[in-house]
Protein backbone atom coordinates (compact mmCIF):
# COMPACT_ATOMS: atom_id res chain seq x y z
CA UNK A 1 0.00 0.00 0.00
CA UNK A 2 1.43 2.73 -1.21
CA UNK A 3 1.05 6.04 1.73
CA UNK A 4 -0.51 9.28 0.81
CA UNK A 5 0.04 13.23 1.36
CA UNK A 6 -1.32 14.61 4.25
CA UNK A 7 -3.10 17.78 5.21
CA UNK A 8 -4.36 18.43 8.67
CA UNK A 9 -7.19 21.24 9.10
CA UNK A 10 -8.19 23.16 11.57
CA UNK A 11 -5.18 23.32 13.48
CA UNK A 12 -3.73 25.67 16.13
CA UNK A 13 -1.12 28.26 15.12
CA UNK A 14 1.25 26.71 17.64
CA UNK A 15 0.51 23.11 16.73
CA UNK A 16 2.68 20.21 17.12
CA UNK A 17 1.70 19.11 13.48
CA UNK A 18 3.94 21.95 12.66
CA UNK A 19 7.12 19.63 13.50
CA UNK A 20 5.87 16.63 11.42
CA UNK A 21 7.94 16.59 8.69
CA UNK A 22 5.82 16.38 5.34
CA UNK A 23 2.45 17.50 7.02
CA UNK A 24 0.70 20.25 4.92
CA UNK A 25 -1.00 22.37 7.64
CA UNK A 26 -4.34 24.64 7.77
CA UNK A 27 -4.30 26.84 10.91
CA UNK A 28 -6.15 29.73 11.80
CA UNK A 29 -4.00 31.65 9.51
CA UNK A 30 -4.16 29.63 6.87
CA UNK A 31 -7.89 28.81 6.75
CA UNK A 32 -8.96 25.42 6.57
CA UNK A 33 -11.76 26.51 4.16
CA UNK A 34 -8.81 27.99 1.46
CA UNK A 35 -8.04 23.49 1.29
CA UNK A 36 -8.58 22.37 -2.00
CA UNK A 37 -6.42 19.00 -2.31
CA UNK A 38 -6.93 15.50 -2.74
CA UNK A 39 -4.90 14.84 -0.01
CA UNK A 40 -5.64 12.44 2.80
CA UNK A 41 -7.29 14.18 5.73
CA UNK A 42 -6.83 14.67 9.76
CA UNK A 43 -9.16 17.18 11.01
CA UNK A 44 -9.89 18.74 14.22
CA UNK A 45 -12.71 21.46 14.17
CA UNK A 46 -13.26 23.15 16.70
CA UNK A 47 -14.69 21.44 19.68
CA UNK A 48 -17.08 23.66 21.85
CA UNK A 49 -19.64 24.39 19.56
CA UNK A 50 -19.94 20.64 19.25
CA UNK A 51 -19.24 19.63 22.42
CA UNK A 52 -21.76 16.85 24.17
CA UNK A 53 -20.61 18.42 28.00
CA UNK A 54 -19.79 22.37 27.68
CA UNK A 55 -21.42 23.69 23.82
CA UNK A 56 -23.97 25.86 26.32
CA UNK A 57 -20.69 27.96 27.28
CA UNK A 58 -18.38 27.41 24.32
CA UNK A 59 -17.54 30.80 23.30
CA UNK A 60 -16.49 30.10 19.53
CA UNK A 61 -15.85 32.77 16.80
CA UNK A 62 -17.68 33.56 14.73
CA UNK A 63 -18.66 30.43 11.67
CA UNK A 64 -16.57 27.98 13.61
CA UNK A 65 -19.49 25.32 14.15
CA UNK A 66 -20.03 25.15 10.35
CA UNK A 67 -15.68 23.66 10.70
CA UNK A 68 -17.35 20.29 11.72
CA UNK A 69 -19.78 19.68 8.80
CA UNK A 70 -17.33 20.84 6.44
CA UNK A 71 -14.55 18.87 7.91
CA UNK A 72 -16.94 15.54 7.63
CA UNK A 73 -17.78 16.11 3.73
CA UNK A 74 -14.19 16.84 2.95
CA UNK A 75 -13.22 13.44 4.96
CA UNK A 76 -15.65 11.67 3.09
CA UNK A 77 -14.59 12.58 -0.09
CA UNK A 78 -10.92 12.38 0.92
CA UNK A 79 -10.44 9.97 2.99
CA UNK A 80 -8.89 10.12 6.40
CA UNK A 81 -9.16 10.79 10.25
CA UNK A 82 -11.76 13.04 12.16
CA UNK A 83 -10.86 13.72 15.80
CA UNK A 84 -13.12 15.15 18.52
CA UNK A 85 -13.96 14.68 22.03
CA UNK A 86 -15.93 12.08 23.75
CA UNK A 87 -19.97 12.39 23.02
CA UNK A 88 -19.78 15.14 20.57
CA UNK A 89 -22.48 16.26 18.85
CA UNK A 90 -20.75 16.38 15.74
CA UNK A 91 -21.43 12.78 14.91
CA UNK A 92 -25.04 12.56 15.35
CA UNK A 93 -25.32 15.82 13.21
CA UNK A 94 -23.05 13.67 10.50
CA UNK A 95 -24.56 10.90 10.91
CA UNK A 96 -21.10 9.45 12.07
CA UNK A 97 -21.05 5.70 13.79
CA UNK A 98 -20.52 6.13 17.21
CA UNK A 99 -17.36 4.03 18.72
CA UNK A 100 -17.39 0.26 17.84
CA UNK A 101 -19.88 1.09 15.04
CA UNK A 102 -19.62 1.59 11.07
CA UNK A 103 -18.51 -0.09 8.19
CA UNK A 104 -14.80 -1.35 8.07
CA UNK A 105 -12.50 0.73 4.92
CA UNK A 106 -15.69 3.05 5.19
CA UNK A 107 -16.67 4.82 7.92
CA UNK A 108 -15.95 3.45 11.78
CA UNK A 109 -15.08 4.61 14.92
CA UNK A 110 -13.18 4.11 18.18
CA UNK A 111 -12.58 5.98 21.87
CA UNK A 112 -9.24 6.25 22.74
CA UNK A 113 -7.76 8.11 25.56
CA UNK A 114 -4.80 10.47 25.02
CA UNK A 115 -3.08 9.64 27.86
CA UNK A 116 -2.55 6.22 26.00
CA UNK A 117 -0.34 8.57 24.22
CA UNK A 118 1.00 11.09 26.72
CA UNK A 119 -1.56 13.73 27.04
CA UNK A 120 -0.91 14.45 30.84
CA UNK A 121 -3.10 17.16 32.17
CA UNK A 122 -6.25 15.07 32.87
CA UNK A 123 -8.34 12.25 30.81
CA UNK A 124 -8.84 13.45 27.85
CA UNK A 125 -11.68 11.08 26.17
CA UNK A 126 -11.30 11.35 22.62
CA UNK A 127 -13.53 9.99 19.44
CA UNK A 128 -12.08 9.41 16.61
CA UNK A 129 -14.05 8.94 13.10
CA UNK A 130 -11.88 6.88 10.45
CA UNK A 131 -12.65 7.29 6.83
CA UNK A 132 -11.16 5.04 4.22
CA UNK A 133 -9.40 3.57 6.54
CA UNK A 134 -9.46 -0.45 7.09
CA UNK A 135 -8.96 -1.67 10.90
CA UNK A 136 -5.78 -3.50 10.27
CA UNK A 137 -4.16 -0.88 8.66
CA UNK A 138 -3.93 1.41 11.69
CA UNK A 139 -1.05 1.78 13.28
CA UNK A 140 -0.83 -0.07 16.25
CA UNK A 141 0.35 2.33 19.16
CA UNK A 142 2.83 1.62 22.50
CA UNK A 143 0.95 2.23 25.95
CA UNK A 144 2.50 4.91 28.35
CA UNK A 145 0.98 4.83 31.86
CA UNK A 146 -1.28 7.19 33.28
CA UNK A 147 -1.35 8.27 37.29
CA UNK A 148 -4.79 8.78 38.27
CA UNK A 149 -5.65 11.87 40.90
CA UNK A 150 -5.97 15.58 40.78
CA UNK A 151 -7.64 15.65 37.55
CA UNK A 152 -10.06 18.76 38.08
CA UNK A 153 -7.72 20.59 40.02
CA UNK A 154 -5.32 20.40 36.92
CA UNK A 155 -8.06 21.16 34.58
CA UNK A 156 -9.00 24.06 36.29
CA UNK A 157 -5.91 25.36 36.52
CA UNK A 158 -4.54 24.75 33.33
CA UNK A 159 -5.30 27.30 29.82
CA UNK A 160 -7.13 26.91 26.97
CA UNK A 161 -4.02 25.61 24.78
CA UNK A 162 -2.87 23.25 27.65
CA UNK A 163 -6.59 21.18 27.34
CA UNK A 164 -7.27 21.33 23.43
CA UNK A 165 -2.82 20.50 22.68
CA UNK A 166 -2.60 17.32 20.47
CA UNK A 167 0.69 15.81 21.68
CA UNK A 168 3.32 14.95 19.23
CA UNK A 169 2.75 11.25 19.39
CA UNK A 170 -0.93 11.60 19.02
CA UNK A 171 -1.03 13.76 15.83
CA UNK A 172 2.26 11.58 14.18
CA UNK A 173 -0.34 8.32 15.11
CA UNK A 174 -3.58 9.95 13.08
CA UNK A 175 -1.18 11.27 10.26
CA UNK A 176 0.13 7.21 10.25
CA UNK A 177 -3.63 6.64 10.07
CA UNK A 178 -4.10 8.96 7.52
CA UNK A 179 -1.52 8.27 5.26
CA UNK A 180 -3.38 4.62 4.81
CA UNK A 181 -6.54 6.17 3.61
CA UNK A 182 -8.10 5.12 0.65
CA UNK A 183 -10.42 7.61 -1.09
CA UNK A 184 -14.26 6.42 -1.98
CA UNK A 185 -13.36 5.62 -5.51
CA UNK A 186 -10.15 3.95 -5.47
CA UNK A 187 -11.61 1.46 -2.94
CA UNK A 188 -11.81 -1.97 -3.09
């Protein structure tokens, strides 16, 4: 299997996809609405206005909840990997299998939990939306330890960048994901 490009949308300006080497990133500079490729797809729109615990407070700029929606029809044409918290709303408005549900190589999803991949501020229950993407295909990942303890204390205490950061090894394991997309039409 050969591995495709990469583009990850809806990114932070100081995002650790910056230091994957090969990535093509969207940020809020350079507007995930401005992508146009046929590249394979990790997206992360913006949570709050989406969110299945905190959308009543989100305060989101202006046209960020329209992100999701367009994030999902690019994915689907694409091919890729749609990341988003725990119980968001996102999926039901897509019509997105929730975890443990959907069709294999088409659409199918999983929890994980980024500690798994040394997220560190708190649990950080994440769902994660594969698109062209066959089960045995992703990347399998190494386990790193989590301490329990303290959780809301660090939440609470912690800024807006320290809870919505995608570690390093997170975002390198959903580009790996990516790159083994296979668009609708080229599939088997």
């Amino acid at each position: 299997m050969a591995l495709r490009s990469v583009s990850v949308l809806c990114c932070r300006r100081d995002s650790e996809y910056k230091r994957i080497s090969g990535v093509d990133v969207f940020d809020q500079v350079r507007n995930a609405r401005w992508f146009e490729g046929s590249n394979a797809l990790v997206c992360h729109p913006p949570c709050g206005p989406w969110s299945g615990h905190c959308s009543h407070q989100a305060k989101g700029e202006l046209g960020e909840r329209s992100l999701g929606p367009f994030c999902v029809s690019l994915l689907r044409r694409n091919g890729g990997v749609l990341e988003h918290p725990a119980h968001s709303r996102l999926w039901g408005w897509e019509g997105l299998p929730e975890p443990g549900h959907g069709v294999d190589g088409v659409e199918w999803s999983i929890e994980i939990e980024q500690g798994l991949f040394g997220y560190r501020l708190t649990r950080k229950r994440t769902w994660i939306c594969f698109f062209g993407v066959r089960s045995r295909d992703v990347p399998a990942w190494s386990l790193s330890l989590w301490s329990e303890g303290g959780e809301e204390r660090r939440w609470q205490g912690s800024s807006e960048r320290q809870r919505s950061l995608t570690v390093l090894e997170f975002g390198e394991w959903l580009v790996s994901a990516a790159e083994r997309s296979v668009p609708p039409g080229k599939r088997e």
